[in-house]
Protein backbone atom coordinates (compact mmCIF):
# COMPACT_ATOMS: atom_id res chain seq x y z
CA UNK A 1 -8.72 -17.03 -17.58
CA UNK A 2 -5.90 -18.84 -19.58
CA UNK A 3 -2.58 -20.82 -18.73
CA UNK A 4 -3.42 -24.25 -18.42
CA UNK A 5 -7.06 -23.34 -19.28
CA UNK A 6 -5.96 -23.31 -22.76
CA UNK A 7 -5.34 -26.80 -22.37
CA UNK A 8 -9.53 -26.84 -21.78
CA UNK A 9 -9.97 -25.31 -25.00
CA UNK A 10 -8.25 -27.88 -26.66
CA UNK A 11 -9.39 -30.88 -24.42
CA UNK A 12 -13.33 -29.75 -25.50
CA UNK A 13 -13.07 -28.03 -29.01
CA UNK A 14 -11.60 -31.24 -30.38
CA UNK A 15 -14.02 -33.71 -29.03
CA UNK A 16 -16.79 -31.41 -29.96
CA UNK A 17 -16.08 -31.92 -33.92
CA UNK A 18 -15.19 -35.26 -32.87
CA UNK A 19 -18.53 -36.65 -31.87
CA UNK A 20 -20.21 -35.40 -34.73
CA UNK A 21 -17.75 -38.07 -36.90
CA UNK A 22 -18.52 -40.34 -33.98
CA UNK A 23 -22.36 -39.86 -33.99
CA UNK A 24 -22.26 -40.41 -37.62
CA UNK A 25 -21.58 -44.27 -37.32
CA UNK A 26 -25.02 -44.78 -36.44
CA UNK A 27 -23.93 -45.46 -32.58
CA UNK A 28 -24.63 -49.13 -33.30
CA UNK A 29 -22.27 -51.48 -31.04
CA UNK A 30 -21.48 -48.42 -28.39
CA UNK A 31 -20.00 -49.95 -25.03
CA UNK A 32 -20.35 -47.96 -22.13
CA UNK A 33 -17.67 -48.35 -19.84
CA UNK A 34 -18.53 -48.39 -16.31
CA UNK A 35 -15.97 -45.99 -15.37
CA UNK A 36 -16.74 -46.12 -11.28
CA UNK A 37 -16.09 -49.90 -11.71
CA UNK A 38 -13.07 -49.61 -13.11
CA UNK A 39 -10.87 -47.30 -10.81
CA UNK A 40 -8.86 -48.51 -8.80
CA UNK A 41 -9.98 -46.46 -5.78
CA UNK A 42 -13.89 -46.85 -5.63
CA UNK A 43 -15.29 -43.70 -5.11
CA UNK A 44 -17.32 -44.98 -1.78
CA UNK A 45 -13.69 -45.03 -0.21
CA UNK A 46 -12.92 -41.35 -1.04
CA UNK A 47 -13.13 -38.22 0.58
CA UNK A 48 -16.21 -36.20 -0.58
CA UNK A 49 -15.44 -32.26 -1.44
CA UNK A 50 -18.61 -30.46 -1.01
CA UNK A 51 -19.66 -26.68 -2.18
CA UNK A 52 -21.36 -26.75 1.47
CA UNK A 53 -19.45 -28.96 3.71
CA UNK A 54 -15.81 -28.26 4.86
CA UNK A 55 -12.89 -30.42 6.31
CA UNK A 56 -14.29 -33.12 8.79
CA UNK A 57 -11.07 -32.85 10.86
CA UNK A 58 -10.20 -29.63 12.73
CA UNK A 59 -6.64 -29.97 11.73
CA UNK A 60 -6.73 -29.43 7.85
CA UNK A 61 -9.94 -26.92 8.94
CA UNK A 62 -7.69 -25.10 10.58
CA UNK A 63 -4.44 -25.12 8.30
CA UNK A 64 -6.90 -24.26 5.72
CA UNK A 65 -8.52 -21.06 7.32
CA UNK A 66 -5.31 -19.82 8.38
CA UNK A 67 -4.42 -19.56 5.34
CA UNK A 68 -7.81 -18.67 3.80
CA UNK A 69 -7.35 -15.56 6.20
CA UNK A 70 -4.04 -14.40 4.89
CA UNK A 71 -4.66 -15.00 1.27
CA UNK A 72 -8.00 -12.55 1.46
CA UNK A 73 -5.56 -9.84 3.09
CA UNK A 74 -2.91 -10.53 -0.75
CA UNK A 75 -2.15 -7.23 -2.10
CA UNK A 76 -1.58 -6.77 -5.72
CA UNK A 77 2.02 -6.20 -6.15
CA UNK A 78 2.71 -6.33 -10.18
CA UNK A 79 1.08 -6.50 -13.07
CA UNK A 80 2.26 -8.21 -16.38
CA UNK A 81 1.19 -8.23 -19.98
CA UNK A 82 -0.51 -5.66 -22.06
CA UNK A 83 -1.98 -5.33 -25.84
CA UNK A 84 0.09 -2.83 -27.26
CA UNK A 85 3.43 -3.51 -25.40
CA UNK A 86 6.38 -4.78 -26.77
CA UNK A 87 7.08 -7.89 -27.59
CA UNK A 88 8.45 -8.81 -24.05
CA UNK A 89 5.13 -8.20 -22.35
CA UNK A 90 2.73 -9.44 -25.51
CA UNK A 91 2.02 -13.09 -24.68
CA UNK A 92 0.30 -15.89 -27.27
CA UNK A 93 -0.56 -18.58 -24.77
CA UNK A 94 0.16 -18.74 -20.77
CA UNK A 95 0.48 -22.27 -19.61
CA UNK A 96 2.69 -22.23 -16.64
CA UNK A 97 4.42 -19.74 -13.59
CA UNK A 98 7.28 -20.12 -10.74
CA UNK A 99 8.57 -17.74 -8.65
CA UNK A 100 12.82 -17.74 -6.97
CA UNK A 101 13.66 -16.47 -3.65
CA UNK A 102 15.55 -13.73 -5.52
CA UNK A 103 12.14 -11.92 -5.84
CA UNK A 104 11.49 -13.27 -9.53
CA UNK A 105 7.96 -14.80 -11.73
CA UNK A 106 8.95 -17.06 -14.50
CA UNK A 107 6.35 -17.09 -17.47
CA UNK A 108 5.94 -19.85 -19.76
CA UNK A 109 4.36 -19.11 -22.96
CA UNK A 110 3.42 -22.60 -24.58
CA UNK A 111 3.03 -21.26 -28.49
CA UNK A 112 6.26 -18.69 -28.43
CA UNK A 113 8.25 -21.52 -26.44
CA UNK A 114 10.13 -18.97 -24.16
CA UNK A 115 10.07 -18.32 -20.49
CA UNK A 116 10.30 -14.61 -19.76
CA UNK A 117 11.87 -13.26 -16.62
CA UNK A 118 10.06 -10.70 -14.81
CA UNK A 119 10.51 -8.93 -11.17
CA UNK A 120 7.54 -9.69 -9.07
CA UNK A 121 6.50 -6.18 -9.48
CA UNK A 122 6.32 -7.06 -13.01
CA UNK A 123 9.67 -5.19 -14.28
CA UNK A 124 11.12 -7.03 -17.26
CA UNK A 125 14.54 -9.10 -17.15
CA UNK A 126 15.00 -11.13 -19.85
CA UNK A 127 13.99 -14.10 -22.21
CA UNK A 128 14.94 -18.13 -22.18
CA UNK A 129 14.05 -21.15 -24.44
CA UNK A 130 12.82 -20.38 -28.03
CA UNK A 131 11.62 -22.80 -30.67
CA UNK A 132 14.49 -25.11 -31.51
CA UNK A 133 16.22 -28.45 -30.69
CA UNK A 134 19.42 -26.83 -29.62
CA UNK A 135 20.98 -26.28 -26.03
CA UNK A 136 18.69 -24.38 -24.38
CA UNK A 137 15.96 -24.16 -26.87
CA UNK A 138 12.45 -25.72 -26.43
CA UNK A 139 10.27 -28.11 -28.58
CA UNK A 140 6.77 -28.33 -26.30
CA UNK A 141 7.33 -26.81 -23.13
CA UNK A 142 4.95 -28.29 -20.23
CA UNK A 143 6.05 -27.03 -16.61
CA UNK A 144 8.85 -24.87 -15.12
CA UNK A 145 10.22 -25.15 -11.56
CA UNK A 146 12.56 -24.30 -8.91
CA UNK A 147 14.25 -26.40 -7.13
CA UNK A 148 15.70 -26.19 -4.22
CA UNK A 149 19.23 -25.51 -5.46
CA UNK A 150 17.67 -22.76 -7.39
CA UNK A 151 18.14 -24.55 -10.66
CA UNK A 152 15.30 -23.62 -13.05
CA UNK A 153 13.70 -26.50 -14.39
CA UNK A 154 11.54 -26.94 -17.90
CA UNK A 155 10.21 -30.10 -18.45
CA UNK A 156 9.07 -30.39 -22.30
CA UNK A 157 6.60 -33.00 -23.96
CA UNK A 158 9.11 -33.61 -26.43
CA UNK A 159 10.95 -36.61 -23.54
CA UNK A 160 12.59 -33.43 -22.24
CA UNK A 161 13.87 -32.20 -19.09
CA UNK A 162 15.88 -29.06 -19.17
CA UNK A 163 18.19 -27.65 -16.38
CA UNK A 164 19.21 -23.98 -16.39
CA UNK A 165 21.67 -23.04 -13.47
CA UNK A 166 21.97 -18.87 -12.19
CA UNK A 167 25.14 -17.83 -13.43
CA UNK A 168 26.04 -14.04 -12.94
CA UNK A 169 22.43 -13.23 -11.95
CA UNK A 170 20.57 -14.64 -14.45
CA UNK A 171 19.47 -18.42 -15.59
CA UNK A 172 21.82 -19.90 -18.04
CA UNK A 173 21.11 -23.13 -19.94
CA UNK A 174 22.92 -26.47 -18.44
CA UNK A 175 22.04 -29.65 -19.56
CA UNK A 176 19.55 -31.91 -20.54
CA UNK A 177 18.24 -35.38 -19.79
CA UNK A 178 15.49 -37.59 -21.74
CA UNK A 179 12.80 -39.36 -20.30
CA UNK A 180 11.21 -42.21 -22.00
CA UNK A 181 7.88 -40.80 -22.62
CA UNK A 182 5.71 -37.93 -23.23
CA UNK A 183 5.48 -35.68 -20.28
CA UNK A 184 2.46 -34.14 -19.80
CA UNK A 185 3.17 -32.10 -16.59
CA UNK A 186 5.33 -32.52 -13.55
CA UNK A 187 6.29 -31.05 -9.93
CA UNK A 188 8.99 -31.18 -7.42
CA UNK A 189 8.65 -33.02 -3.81
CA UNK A 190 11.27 -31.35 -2.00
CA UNK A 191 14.58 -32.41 -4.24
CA UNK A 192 12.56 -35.44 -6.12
CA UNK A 193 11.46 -34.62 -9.86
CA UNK A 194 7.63 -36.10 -10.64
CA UNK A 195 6.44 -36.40 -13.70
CA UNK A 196 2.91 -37.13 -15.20
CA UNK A 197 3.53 -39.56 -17.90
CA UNK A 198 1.78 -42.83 -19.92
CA UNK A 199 3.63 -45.88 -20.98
CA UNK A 200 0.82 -47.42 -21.58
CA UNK A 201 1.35 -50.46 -22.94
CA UNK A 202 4.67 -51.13 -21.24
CA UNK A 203 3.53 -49.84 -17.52
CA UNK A 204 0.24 -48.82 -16.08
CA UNK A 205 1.59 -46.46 -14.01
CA UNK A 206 1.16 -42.53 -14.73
CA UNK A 207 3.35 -40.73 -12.37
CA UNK A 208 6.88 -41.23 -12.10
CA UNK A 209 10.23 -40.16 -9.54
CA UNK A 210 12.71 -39.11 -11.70
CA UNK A 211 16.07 -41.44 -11.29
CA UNK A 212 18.87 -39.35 -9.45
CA UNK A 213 22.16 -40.73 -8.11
CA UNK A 214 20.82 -40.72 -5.01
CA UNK A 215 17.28 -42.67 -5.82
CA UNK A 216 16.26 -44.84 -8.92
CA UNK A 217 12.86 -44.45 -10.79
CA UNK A 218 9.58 -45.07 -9.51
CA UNK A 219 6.09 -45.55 -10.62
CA UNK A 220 3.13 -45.03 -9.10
CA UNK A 221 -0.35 -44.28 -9.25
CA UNK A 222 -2.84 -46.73 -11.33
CA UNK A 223 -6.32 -44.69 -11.43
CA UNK A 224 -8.10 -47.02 -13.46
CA UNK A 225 -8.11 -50.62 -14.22
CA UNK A 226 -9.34 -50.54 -18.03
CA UNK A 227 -7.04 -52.41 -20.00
CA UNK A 228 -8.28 -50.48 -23.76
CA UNK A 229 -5.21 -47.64 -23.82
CA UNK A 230 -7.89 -45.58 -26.13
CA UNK A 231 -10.27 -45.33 -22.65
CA UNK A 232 -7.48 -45.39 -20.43
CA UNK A 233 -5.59 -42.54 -21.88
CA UNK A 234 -8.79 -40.21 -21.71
CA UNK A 235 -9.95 -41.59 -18.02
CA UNK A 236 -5.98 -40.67 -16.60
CA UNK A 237 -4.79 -37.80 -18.12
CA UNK A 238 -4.71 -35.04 -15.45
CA UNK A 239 -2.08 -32.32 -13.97
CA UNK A 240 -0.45 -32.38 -10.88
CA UNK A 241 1.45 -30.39 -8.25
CA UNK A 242 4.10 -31.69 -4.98
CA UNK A 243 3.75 -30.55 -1.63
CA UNK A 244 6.36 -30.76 0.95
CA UNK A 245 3.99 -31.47 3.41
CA UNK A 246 4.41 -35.13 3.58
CA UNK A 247 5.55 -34.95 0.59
CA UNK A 248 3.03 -36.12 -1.93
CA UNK A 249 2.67 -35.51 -5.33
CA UNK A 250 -1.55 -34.47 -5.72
CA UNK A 251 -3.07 -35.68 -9.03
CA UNK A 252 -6.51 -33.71 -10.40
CA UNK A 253 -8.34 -35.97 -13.44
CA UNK A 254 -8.81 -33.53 -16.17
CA UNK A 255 -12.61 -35.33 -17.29
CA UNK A 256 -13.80 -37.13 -13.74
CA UNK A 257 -14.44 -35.58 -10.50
CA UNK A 258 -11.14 -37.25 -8.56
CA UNK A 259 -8.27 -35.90 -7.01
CA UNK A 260 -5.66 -37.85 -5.35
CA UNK A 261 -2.57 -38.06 -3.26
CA UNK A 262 0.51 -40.42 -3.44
CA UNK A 263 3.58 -40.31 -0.91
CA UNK A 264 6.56 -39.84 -3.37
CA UNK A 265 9.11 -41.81 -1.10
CA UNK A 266 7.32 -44.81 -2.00
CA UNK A 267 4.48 -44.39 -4.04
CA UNK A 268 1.96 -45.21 -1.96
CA UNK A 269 -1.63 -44.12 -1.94
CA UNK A 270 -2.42 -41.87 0.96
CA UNK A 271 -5.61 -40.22 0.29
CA UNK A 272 -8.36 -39.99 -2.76
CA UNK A 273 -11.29 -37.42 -2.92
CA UNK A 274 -14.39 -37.04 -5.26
CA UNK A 275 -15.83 -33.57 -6.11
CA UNK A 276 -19.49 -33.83 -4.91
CA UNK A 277 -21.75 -32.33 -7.80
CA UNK A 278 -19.81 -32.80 -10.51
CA UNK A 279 -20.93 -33.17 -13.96
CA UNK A 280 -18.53 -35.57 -16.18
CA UNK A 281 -19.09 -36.68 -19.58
CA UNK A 282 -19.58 -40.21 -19.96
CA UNK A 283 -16.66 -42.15 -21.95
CA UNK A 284 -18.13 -45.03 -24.91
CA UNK A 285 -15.89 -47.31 -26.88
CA UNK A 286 -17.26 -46.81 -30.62
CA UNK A 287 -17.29 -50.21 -32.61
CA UNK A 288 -19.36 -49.66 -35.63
CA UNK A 289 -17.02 -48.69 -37.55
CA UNK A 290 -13.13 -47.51 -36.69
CA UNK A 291 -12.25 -47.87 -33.59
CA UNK A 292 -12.46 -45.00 -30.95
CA UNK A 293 -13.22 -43.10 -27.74
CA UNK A 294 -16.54 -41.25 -27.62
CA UNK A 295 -17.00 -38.65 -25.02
CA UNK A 296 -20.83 -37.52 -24.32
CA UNK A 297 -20.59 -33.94 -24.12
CA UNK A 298 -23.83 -33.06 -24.99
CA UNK A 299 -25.27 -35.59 -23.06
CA UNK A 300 -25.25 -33.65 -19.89
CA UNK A 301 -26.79 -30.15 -19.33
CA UNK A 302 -23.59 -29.15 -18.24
CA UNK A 303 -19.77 -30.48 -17.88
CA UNK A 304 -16.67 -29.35 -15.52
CA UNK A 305 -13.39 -29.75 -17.13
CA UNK A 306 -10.18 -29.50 -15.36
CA UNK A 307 -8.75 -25.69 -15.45
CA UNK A 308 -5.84 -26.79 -13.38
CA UNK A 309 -3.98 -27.57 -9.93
CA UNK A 310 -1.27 -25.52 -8.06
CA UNK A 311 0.05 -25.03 -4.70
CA UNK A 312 2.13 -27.48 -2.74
CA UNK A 313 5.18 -26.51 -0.88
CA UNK A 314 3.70 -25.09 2.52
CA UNK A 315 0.54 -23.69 0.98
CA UNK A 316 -2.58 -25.11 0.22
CA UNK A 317 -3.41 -27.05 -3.08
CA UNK A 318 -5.44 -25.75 -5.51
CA UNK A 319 -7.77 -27.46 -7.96
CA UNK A 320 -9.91 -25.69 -10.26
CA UNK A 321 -12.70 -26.70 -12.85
CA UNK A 322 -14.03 -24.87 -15.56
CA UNK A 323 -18.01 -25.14 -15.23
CA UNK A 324 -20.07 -24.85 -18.84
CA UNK A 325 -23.95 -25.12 -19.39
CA UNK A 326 -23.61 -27.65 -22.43
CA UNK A 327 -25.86 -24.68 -24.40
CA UNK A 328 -23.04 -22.33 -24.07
CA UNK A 329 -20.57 -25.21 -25.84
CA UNK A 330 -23.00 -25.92 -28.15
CA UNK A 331 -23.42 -22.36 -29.00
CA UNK A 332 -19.41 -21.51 -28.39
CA UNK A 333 -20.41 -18.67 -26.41
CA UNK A 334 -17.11 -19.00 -24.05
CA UNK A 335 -18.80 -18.87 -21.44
CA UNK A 336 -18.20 -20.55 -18.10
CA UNK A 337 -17.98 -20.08 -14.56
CA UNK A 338 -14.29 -20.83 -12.47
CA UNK A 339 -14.87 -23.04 -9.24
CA UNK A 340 -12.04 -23.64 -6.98
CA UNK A 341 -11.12 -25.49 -4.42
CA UNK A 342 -8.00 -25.78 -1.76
CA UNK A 343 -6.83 -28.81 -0.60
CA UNK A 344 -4.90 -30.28 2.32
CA UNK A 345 -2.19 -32.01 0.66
CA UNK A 346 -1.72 -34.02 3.81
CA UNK A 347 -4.94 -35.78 4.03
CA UNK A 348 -7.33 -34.90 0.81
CA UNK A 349 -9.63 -33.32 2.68
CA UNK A 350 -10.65 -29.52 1.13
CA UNK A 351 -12.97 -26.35 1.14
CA UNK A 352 -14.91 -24.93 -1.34
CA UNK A 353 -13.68 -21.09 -2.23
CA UNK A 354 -16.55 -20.15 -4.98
CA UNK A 355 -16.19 -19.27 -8.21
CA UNK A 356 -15.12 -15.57 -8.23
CA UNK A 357 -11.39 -16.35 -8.18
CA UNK A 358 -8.82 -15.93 -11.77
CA UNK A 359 -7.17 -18.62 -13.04
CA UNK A 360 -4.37 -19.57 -10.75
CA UNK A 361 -0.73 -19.87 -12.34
CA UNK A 362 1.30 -20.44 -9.09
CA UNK A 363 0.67 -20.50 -5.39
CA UNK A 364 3.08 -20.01 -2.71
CA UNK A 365 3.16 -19.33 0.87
CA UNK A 366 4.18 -15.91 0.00
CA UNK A 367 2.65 -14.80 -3.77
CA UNK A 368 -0.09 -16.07 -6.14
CA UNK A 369 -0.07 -15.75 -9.59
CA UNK A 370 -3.23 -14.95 -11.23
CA UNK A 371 -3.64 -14.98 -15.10
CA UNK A 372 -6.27 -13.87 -17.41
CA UNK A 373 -6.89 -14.74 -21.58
CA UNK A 374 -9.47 -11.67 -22.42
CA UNK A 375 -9.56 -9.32 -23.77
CA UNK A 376 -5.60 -10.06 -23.88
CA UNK A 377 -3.01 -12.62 -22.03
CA UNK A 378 -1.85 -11.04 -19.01
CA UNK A 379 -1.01 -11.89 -14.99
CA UNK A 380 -0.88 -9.88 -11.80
CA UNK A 381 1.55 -11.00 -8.96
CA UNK A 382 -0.05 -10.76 -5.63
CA UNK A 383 1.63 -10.95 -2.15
CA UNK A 384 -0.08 -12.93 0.92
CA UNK A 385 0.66 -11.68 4.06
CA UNK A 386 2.60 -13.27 6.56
């Protein structure tokens, strides 16, 4: 179970060797930060997701079991990636998916920096991006999307946003525009560009609209009130994905249990949920020595850790968590169990769909992209039934 998953690898390996410098300092001075007190959308006011319960309303009930019932009937249509293949099938890292009308998947591969054209029956087409700073090249590629032109969009952490146009069948590198800050994911509402990005010390704000000539720039979304940019940068990090219904742009918090929707016409708040049962690790300011952010991993017998989100357009939203006994990171067995939910976009309300499901690369109305990291990097294409 990779892609985005990776990114869980790297959000918990780090801070595991990190707390032992941390825990070193004696602890003397720790300030707990009463993260619950601090958001900016108290979690009595949210929408509880529950393993047992599911939507109070029959509408999203029913939008969601409609779908629920199609997506059980998917039939595996392709299958990509193998261990011995050539290079076009042999992936390092899987971090993001799309999928064209024409009948295509788009792979991004985050460490060999190239999106790889397949068929969704998994037939090989051909190979974009590749390390580099020139046209069409790619320095840390986050997200790819299609939008409703059929452009082919890669937004990069490097400020980046890439445009690749079809030309003759095939994507062929445009242009590119620079947005001022790091871009840690991003999705498209309809024709509107959102990106997940941190000013920080400029703006609070951690999503943004994309200026076009036909709408300027605008930021939204203020999770949490903490003014330290140390806590405030590990409390609001997250991923996100755009419906079209309503259109919102759906935030999932990659270390707290909240998930939340904002109407990208104006930026306004529409709906906030709280995963019932959710273990989180608890966030101290160290000041006993140099200055930092201490997360308690080990303080928990167990910790969820954002896997990642996807869906939107007429489909459901997905947000999935990576569950670990705090033994099993301790021990760096690997071991974990996938939990997923699905989501009304609309109105935040959601159902519980276990833990037996893959990692989830892309969700349509039509296909869903699984992926899996053992015992290699590969993804199967599956189509839902109408």
């Amino acid at each position: 179970m990779t892609v985005r998953g990776s990114r869980v690898l790297l959000g918990i390996v780090a801070p595991v060797l990190f707390l032992s410098a941390c825990d070193s300092l004696g602890g003397r001075g720790d300030v707990i930060h009463p993260i619950a007190d601090s958001l900016t959308a108290p979690p009595g006011e949210a929408t509880a997701l529950s393993r047992t319960r599911g939507p109070a309303s029959a509408a999203s009930a029913g939008k969601i079991r409609a779908f629920r019932e199609r997506f059980e009937r998917r039939e595996t249509i392709g299958r990509i990636g193998d261990l011995d293949g050539g290079e076009e099938t042999t992936f390092a890292l899987l971090w993001d998916a799309a999928l064209t009308e024409a009948g295509e998947v788009l792979i991004l591969d985050r460490i060999q920096t190239v999106v790889r054209v397949f068929t969704v029956e998994g037939e090989y087409l051909y190979t974009l991006g590749g390390q580099g700073e020139g046209p069409g090249e790619l320095q840390v590629p986050e997200a790819v999307l299609i939008s409703p032109a059929g452009d082919l969009i890669v937004v990069d952490q490097a400020q980046l946003i890439h445009r690749f146009t079809k030309q003759e069948g095939r994507f062929e590198y445009q242009d590119r525009t620079r947005f001022q800050a790091v871009i840690y994911d991003a999705c498209l509402a309809g024709e509107d560009l959102v990106v997940h990005a941190m000013r920080r010390e400029r703006e609070p704000e951690i999503l943004y609209r994309v200026p076009t000539e036909r709408s300027p720039e605008l930021g939204f979304a203020v999770p949490y009130r903490h003014s330290d940019p140390l806590v405030y940068g590990t409390v609001s990090r997250g991923q996100i994905a755009c419906s079209s219904l309503g259109s919102v742009a759906v935030i999932a918090y990659r270390e707290r249990n909240a998930i939340e929707g904002y109407r990208v016409a104006d930026g306004r708040g529409v709906w906030h949920a709280r995963i019932e049962d959710f273990w989180a690790t608890e966030i101290r300011e160290e000041v006993s020595g140099q200055r930092r952010v201490r997360r308690g991993i080990f303080d928990n017998d167990a910790l969820h850790f954002l896997e990642r989100i996807a869906g939107g357009s007429s489909a459901p939203v997905f947000v999935q968590h990576r569950f670990y006994l705090s033994r099993d990171l301790r021990d760096q067995t690997g071991h974990y169990t996938l939990e997923t939910y699905a989501l009304d976009p609309e109105t935040g309300e959601g159902e519980f769909w276990g833990d037996s499901l893959p990692s989830m690369l892309a969700v349509t109305d039509e296909f869903v992209v699984f992926s899996w990291e053992a015992p290699y990097p590969r993804v199967e294409v599956a189509r839902i039934p109408k």
